[in-house]
Protein backbone atom coordinates (compact mmCIF):
# COMPACT_ATOMS: atom_id res chain seq x y z
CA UNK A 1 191.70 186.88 201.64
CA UNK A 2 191.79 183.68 199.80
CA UNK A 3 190.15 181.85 202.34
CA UNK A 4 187.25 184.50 202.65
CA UNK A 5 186.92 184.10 198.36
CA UNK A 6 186.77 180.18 198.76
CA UNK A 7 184.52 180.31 202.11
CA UNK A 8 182.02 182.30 199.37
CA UNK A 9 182.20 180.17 196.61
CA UNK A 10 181.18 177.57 199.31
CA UNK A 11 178.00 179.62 200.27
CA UNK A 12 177.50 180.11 196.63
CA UNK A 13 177.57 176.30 195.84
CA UNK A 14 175.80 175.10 198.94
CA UNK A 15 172.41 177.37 198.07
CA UNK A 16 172.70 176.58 194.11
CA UNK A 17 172.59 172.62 195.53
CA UNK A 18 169.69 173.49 198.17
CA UNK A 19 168.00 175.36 194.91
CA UNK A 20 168.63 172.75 192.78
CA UNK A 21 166.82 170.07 195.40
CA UNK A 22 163.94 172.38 195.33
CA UNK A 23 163.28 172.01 191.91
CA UNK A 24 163.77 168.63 191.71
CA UNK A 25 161.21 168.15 194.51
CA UNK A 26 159.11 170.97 193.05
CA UNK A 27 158.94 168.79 189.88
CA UNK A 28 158.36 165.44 191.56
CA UNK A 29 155.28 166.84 193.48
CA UNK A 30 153.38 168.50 190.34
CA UNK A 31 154.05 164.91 188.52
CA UNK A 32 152.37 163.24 190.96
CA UNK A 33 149.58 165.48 191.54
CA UNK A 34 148.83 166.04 188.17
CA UNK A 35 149.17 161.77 187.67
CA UNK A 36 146.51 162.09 190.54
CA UNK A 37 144.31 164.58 188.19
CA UNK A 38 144.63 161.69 185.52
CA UNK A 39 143.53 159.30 187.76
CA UNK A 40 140.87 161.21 188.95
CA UNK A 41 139.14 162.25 185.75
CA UNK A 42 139.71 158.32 184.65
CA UNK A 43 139.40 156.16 187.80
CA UNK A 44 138.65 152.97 186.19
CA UNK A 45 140.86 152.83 183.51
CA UNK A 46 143.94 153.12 186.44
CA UNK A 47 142.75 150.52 188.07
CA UNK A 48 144.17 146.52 188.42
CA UNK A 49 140.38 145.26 188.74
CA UNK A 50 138.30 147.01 185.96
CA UNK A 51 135.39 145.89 186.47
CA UNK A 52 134.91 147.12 190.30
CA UNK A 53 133.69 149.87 192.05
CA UNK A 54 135.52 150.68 195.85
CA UNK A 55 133.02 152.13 198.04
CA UNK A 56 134.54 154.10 201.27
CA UNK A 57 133.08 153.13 204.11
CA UNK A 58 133.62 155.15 207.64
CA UNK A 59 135.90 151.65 208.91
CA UNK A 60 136.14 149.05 206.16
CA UNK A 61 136.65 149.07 202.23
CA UNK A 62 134.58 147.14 200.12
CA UNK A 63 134.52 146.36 196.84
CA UNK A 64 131.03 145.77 194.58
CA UNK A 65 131.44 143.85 191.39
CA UNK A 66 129.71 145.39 188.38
């Protein structure tokens, strides 16, 4: 019987962790999309180079210099 008691409180702990890792994760994603919203409605201000514009080409990035 007190094995059965302490095999539950195992269960018990184990899924509280596993829940617990969930939120943390949960958290970390909406951070960084909504740090990806920021950067999105303020692309310039994010960036090292302030002054350039990063055009996507199909193979090759290149940068124009305003």
């Amino acid at each position: 019987m007190p094995e059965r008691k302490k095999l539950l409180l195992w269960l018990i702990a184990m899924i509280l962790i596993f829940l617990l890792l969930l939120v943390i994760i949960w958290l970390v994603y909406n951070y960084r999309i909504h740090q990806l919203d920021r950067q999105l409605e303020h692309p310039l201000s994010f960036s090292y180079y302030p002054n350039t514009i990063i055009q996507a080409k199909p193979n090759n990035l290149k940068t124009i210099c305003i």
